[in-house]
Protein backbone atom coordinates (compact mmCIF):
# COMPACT_ATOMS: atom_id res chain seq x y z
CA UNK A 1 15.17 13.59 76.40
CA UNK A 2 18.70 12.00 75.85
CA UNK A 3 16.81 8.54 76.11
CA UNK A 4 14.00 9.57 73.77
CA UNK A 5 16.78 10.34 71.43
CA UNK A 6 18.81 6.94 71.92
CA UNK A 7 15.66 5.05 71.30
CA UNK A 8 15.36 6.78 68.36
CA UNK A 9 18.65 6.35 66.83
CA UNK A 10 18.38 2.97 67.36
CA UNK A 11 14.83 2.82 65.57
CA UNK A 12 15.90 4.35 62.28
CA UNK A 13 19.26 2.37 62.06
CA UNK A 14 17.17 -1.01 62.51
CA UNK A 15 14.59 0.53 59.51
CA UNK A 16 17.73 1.28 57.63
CA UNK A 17 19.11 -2.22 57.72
CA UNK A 18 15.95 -4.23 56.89
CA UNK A 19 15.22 -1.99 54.02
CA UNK A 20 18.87 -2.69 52.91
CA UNK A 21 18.53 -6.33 53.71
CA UNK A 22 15.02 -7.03 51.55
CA UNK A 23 16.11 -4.75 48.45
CA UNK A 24 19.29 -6.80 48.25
CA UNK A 25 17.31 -10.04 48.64
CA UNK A 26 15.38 -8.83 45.94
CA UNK A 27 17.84 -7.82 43.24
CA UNK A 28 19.31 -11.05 44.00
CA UNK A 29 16.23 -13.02 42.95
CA UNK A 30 15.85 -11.35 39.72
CA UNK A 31 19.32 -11.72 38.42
CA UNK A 32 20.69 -14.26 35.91
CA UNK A 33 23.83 -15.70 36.68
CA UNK A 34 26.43 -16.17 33.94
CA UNK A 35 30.07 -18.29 33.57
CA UNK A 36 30.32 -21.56 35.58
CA UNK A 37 27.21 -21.00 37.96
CA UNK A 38 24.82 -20.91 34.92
CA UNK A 39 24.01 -23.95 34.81
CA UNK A 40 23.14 -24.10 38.26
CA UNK A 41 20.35 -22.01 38.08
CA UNK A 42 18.20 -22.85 34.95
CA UNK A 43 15.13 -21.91 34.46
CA UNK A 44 15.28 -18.68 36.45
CA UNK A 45 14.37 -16.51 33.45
CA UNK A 46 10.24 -17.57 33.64
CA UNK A 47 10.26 -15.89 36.77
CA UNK A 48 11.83 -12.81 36.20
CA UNK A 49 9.36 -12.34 33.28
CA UNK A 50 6.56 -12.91 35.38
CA UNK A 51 5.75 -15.94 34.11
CA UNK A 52 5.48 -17.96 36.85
CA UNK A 53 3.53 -15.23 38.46
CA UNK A 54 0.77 -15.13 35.55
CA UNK A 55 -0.43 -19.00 35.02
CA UNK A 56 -3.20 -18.10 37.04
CA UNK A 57 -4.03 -14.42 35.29
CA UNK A 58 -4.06 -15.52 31.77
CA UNK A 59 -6.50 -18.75 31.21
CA UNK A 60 -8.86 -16.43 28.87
CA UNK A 61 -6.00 -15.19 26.70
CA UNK A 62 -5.87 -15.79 22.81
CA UNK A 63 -3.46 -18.06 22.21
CA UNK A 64 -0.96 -16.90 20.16
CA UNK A 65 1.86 -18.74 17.62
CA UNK A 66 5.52 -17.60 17.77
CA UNK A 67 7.71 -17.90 15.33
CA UNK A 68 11.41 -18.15 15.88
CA UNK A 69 14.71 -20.22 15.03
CA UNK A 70 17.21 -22.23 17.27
CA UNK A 71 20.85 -22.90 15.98
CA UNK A 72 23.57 -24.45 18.72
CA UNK A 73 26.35 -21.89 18.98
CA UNK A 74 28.45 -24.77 19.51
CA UNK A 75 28.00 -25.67 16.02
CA UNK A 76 28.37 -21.98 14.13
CA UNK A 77 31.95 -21.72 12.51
CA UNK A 78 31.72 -17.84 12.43
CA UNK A 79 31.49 -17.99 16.43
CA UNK A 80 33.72 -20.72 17.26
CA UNK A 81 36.38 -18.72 15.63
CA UNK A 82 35.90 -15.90 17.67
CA UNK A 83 34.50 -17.56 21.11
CA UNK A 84 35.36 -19.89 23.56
CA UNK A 85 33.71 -22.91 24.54
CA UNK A 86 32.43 -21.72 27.60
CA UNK A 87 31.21 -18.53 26.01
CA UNK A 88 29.27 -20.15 23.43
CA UNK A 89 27.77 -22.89 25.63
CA UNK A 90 26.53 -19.71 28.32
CA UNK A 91 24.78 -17.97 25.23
CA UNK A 92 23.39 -21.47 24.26
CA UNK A 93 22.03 -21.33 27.21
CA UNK A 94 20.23 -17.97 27.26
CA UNK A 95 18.41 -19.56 24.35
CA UNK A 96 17.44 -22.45 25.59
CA UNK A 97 16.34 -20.64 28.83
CA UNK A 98 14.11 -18.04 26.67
CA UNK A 99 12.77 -21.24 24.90
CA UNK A 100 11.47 -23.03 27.95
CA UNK A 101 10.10 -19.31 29.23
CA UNK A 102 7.70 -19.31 26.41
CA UNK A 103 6.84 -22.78 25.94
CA UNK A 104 5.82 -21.97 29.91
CA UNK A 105 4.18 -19.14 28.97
CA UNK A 106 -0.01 -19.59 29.32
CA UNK A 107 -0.66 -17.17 26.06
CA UNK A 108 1.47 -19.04 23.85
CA UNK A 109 -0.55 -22.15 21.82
CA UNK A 110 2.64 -23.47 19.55
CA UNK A 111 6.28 -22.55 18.73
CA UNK A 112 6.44 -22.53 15.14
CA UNK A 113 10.04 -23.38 15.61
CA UNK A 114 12.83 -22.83 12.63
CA UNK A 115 16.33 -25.19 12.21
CA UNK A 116 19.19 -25.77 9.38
CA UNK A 117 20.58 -28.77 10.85
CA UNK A 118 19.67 -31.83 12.44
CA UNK A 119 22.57 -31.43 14.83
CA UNK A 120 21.16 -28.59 15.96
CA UNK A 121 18.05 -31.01 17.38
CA UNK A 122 20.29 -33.24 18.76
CA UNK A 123 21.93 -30.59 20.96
CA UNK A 124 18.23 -29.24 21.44
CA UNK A 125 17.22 -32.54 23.05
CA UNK A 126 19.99 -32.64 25.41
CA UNK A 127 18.59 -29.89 26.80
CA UNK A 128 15.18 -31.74 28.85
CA UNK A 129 12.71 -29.13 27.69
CA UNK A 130 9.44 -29.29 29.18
CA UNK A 131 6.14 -28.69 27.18
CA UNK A 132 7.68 -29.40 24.14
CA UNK A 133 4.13 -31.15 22.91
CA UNK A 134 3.79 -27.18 21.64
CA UNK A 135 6.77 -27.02 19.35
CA UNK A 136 6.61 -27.31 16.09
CA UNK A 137 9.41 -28.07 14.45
CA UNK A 138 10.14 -26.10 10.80
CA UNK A 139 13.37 -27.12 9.03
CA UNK A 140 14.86 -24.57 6.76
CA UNK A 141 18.19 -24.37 4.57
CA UNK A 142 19.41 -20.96 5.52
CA UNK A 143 19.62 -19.21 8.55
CA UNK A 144 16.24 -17.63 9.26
CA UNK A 145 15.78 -14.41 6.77
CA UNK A 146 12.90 -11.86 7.60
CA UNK A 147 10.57 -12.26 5.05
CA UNK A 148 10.42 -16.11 6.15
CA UNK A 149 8.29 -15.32 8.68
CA UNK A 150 5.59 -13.74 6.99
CA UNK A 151 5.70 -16.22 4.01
CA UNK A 152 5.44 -19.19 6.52
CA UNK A 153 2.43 -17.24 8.31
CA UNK A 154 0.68 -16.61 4.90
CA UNK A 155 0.80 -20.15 3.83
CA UNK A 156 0.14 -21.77 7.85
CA UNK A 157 -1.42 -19.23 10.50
CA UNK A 158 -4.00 -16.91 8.39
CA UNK A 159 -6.18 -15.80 10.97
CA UNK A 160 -4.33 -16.59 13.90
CA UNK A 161 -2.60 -14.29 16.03
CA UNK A 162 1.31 -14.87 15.09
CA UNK A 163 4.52 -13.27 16.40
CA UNK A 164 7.63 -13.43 15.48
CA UNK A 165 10.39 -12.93 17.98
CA UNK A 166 14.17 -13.05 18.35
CA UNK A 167 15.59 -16.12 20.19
CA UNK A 168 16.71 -14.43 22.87
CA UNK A 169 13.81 -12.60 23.68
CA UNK A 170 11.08 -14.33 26.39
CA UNK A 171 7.48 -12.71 26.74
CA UNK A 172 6.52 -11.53 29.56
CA UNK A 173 3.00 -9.40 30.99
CA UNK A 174 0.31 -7.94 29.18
CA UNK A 175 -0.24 -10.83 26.33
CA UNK A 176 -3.90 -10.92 27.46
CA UNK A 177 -5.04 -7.10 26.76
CA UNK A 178 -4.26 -7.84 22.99
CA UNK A 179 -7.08 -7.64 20.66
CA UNK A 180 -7.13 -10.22 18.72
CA UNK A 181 -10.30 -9.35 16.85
CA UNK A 182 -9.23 -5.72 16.30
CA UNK A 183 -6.20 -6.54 15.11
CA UNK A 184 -7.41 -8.40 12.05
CA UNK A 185 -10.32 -5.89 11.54
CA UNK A 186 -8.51 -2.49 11.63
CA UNK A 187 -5.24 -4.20 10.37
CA UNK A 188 -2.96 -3.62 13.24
CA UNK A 189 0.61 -4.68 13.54
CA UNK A 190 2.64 -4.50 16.55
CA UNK A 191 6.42 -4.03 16.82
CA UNK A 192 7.52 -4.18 20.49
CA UNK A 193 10.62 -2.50 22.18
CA UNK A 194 12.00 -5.13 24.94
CA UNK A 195 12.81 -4.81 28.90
CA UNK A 196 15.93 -6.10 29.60
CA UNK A 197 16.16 -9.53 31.87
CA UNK A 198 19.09 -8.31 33.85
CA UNK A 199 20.04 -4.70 34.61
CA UNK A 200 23.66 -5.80 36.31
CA UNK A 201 24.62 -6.99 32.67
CA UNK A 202 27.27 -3.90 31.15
CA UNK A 203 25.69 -1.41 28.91
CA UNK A 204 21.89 -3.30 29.31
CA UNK A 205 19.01 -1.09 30.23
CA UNK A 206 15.13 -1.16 29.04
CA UNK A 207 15.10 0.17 25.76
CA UNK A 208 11.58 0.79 26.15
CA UNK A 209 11.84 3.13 28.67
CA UNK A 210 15.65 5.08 27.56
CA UNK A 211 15.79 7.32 25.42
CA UNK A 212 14.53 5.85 22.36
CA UNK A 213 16.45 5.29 19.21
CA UNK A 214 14.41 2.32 17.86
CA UNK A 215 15.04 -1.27 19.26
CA UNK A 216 12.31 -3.62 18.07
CA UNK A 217 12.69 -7.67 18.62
CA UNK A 218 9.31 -8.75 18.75
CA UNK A 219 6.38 -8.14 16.11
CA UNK A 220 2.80 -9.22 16.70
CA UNK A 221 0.14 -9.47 13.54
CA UNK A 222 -2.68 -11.66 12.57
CA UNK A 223 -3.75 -11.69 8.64
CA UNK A 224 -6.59 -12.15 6.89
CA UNK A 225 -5.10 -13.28 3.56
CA UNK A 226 -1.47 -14.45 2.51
CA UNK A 227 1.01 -11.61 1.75
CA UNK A 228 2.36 -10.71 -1.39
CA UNK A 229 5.59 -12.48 -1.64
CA UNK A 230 7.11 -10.86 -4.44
CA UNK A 231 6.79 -7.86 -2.21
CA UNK A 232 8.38 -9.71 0.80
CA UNK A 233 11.50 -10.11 -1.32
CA UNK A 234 12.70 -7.13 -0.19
CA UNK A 235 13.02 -8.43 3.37
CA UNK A 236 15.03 -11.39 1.87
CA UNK A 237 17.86 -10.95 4.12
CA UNK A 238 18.93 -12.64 7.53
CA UNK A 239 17.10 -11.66 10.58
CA UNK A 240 20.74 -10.94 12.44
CA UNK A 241 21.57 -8.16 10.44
CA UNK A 242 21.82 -4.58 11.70
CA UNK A 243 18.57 -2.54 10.83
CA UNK A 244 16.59 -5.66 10.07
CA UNK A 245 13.50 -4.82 12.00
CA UNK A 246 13.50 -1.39 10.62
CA UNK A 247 13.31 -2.42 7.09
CA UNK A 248 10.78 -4.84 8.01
CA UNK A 249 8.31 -1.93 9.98
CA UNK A 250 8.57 0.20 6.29
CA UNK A 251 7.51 -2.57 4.67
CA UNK A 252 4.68 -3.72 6.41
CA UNK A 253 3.80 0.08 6.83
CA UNK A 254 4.34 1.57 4.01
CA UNK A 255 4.41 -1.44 1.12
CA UNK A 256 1.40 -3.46 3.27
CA UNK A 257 -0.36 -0.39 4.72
CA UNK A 258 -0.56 -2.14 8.31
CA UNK A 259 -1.13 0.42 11.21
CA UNK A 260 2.20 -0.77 13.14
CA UNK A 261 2.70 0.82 16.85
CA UNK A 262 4.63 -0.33 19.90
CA UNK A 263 2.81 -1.07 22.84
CA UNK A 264 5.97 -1.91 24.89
CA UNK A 265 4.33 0.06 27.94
CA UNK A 266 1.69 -2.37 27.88
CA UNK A 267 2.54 -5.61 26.22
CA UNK A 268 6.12 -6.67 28.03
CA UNK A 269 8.95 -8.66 26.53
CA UNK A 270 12.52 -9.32 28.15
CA UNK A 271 16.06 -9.54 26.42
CA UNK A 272 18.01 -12.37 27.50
CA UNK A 273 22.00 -11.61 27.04
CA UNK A 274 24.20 -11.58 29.80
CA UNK A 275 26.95 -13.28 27.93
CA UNK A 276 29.71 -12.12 25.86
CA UNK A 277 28.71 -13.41 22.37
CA UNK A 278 27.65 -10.93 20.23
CA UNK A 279 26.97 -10.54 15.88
CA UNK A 280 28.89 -9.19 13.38
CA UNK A 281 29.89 -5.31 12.98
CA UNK A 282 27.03 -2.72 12.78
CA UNK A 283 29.35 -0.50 10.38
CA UNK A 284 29.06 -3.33 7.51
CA UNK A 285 26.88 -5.73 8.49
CA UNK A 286 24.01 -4.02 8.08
CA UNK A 287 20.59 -3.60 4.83
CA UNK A 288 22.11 -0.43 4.11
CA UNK A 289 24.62 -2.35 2.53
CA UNK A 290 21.45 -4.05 0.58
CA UNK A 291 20.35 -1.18 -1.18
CA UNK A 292 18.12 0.25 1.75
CA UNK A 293 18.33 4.06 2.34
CA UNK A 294 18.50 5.95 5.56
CA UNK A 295 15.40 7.42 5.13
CA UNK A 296 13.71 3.88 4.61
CA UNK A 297 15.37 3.00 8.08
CA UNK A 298 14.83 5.83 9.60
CA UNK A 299 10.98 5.81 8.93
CA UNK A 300 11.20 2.15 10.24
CA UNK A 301 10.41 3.29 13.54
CA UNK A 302 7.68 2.89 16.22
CA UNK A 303 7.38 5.05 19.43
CA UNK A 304 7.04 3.15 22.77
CA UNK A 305 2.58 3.56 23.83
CA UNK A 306 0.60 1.82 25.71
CA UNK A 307 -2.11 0.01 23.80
């Protein structure tokens, strides 16, 4: 019996170590390393989304349009007064590595994609993109404001399925169960909670699956006509600010009666910020500074579903 027993021992402990062994194998593969190894390990991001796993899956998607902007950190005055070189070049990169994800991406037809400066292109091209024959290139003389988006889609996408998306957010599964069709028909609008890229980042988790206080970065649509823009002036305002999305979901709610929801259990996207850059104050730089109530915001709102 005291040899059954010894065998035993020894069985579990050798389970025990190769279950250790693979989950820290695989943690390891899905992270995205930060400071001076960054660079070393481009490109990483399209497979933590999936991506690399779903060329095959998604051939009979729609293809879709996103819309979103690029600005070099290196060249922002705001940040270079508060960040260092190296900080600023490591969230430069988290753009450019959620840029290449979706130009990889197999649902994606064009990046609709929004600048200020020529320097900012220059930087861009350092950068060896692949697939860039689907960016478009958009030159604006602010920095991107909300209601840009849906004045650019009313005058250039009617009809197509559009999205507009925060730079540092890369798409990930579930692009090909969107209804196109039914989206135009029954006038659906979709405002999606993200996943977060890296759960070894401080204070990250997947904000569609906490406990939900509204986090929306990526909103899917397709229209039939062009938007009223004298009704989009209200979203005016620059796409940074705090409570920007949830002034945008009243409008197109309540102002341009679209059906908005939040398929984030269905229809995945990823946040990409591991580094230590980060926007102005929430306490002031917010729309409720802009004449927006609370109860505007706080009816801006869509509850994680599936679709």
């Amino acid at each position: 019996m005291e040899g059954w027993h010894y065998k035993t021992l020894i069985i579990v402990i050798l389970v025990a170590f190769l279950f250790v062994t693979i989950s820290y194998r695989s943690d390891k593969g899905a992270q995205l390393l930060t400071g001076s190894d960054y660079r070393q390990h481009l490109g990483v991001i399209k497979c933590v989304t999936s991506t690399c796993r779903m060329e095959a899956d998604h051939h009979s998607c729609r293809k879709f349009h996103l819309m979103t902007m690029y600005f070099s950190m290196g060249l922002q005055e705001d940040y270079i007064k508060k960040f260092s070189k190296e900080e600023l070049s490591n969230r430069n990169q988290e753009y450019i590595d959620v840029l290449q994800s979706n130009l990889n991406h197999p649902c994606i037809e064009k990046i609709h994609l929004f600048y200020v400066s020529e320097k900012d292109l220059v930087e861009l091209r350092k950068s060896n993109l692949t697939r860039v024959e689907k960016l478009k290139f958009v030159k604006l003389d602010h920095f991107i404001h909300m209601a840009d988006f849906f004045i650019y889609a009313s005058k250039n996408l009617l009809g197509q399925p559009a999205i507009a998306i925060n730079a540092d957010i890369a798409l990930g599964e579930g692009w090909d169960l969107i209804d196109v069709d039914k989206m135009l028909t029954e006038k659906l609008f979709y405002s999606l909670t993200r996943y977060q890229s890296n759960l070894s980042c401080s204070s990250r988790v997947h904000m569609c699956l906490t406990n939900y206080q509204g986090s929306h970065d990526t909103h899917i649509f397709a229209l039939k006509e062009p938007l009223d823009e004298q009704k989009l002036q209200r979203l005016d305002y620059p796409t940074n600010m705090n409570q920007a999305e949830n002034g945008m979901i009243y409008t197109m709610g309540y102002v341009f009666k679209f059906k908005v929801s939040n398929p984030c259990l269905t229809v995945k996207t990823y946040h990409h910020h591991c580094s230590s850059v980060h926007g102005g104050s929430q306490d002031t730089y917010t729309i409720l500074n802009l004449g927006w109530t609370k109860k505007e915001v706080h009816s801006g709102i869509s509850y994680p579903q599936r679709l």
